[in-house]
Protein backbone atom coordinates (compact mmCIF):
# COMPACT_ATOMS: atom_id res chain seq x y z
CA UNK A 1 137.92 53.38 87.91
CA UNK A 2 134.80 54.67 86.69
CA UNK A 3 133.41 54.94 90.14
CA UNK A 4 136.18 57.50 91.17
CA UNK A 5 135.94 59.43 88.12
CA UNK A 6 131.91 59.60 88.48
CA UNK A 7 132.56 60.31 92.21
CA UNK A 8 135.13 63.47 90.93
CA UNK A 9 133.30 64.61 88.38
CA UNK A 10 129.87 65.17 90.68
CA UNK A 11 132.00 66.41 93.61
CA UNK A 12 133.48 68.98 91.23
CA UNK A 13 129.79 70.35 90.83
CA UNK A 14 128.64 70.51 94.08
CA UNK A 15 131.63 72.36 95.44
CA UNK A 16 130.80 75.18 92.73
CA UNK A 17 127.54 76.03 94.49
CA UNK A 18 127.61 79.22 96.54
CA UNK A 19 124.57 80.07 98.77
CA UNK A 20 123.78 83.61 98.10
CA UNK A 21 124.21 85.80 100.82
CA UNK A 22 123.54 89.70 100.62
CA UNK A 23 124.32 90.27 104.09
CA UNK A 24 124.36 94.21 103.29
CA UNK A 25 120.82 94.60 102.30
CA UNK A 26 119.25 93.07 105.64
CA UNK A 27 121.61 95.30 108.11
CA UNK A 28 118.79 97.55 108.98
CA UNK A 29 115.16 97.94 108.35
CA UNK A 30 111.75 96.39 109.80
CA UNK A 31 111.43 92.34 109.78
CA UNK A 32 109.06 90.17 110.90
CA UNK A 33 109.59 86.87 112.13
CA UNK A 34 107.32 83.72 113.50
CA UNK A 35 108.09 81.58 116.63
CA UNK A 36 106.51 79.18 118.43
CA UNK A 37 105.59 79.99 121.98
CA UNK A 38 103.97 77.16 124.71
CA UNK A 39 103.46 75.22 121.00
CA UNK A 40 101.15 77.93 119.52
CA UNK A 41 103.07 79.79 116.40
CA UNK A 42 103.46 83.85 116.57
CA UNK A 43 104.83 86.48 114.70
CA UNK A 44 106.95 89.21 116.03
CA UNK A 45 108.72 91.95 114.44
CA UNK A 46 111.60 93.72 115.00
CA UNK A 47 113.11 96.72 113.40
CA UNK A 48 117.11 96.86 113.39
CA UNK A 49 118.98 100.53 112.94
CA UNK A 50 123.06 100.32 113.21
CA UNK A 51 123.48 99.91 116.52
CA UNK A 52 120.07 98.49 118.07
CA UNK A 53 117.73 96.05 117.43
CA UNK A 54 113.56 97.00 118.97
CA UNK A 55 111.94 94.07 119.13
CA UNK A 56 108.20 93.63 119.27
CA UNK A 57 106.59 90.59 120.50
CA UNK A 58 103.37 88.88 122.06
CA UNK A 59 102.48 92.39 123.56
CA UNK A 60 106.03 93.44 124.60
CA UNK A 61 108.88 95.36 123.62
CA UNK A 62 112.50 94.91 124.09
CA UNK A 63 115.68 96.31 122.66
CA UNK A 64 119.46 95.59 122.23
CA UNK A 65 122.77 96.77 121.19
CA UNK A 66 123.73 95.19 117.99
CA UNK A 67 127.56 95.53 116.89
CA UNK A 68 128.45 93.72 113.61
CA UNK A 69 131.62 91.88 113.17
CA UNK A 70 131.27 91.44 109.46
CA UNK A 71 128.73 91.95 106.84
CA UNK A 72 126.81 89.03 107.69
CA UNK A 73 127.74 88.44 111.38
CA UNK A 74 126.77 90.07 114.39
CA UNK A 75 125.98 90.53 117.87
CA UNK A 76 123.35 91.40 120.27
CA UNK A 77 123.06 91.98 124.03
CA UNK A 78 120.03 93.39 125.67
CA UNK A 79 119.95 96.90 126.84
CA UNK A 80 117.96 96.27 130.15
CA UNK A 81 118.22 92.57 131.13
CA UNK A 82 116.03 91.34 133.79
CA UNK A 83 118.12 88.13 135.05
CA UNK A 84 121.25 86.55 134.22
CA UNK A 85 120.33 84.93 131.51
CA UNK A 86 119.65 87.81 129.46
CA UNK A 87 122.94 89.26 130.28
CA UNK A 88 124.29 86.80 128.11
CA UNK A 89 125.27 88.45 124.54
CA UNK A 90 123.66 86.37 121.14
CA UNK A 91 125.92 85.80 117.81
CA UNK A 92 123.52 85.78 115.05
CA UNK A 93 124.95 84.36 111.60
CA UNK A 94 122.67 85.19 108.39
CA UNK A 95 123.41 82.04 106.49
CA UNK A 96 121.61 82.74 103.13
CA UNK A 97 119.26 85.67 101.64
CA UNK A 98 116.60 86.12 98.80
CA UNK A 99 115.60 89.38 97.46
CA UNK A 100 112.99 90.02 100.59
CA UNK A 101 114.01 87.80 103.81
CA UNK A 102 117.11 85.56 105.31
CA UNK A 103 118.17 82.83 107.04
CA UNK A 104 119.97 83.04 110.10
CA UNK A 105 121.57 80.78 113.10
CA UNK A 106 121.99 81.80 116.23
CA UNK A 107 123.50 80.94 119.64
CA UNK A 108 125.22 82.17 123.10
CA UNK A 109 127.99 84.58 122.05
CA UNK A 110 130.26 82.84 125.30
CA UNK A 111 130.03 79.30 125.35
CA UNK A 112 129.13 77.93 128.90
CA UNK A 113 131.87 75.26 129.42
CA UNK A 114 129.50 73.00 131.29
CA UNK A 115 126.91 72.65 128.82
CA UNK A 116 126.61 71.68 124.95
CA UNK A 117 126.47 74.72 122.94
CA UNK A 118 122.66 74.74 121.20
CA UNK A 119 122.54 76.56 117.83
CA UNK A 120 118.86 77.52 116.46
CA UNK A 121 118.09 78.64 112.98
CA UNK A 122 115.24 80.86 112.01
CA UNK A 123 113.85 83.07 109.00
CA UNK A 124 113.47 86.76 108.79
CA UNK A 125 111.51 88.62 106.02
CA UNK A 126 112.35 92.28 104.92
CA UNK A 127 108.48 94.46 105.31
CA UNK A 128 110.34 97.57 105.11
């Protein structure tokens, strides 16, 4: 008996946490980001209006539409793919936010039905 009430009582505080998200405040402006490319890490940058998303990294540039579904949903699909692959759209989640960056998951917008659907997570941080 006093397992279960233990057990209800700590479940009852743990489902009261909320991960902040102020999706709003990270809709448009210039972020930087690192990756890891042929295992050396880089950082890229992108700056995000309404509508498109300029992205600059390791010497190039590349843009894409970006069309929101909610406040903290949205996604993007390249402007000028070069090959199939980058025809496919991206749904990018921002999971939590602090004052000055966010965390975000992202993945194929169209699942392929003969593969397992990979989901990637990554960091953003607000420099303007």
């Amino acid at each position: 008996m006093r397992f279960v009430l233990l057990l209800f009582i700590v479940l009852c505080f743990t489902s009261c946490y909320n991960v902040e998200r102020n999706c709003n405040d990270f809709k448009t402006g210039t972020f930087k980001f690192t990756y890891v490319l042929d295992s050396i890490e880089k950082t890229g940058t992108f700056i995000r209006t309404k509508d498109l998303n300029i992205d600059f990294y390791d010497n190039k540039v590349d843009s894409a539409s970006v069309r929101w579904i909610n406040d903290c949903e949205f996604i993007l699909k390249k402007l000028n793919p070069k090959n199939r692959s980058e025809e496919k759209a991206i749904h990018m989640k921002i999971l939590s936010t602090t004052d000055s960056s966010y965390t975000f998951e992202y993945k194929l917008a169209a699942k392929d039905s003969y593969q397992k659907q990979r989901v990637e997570k990554g960091s953003a941080i607000k420099i303007k």
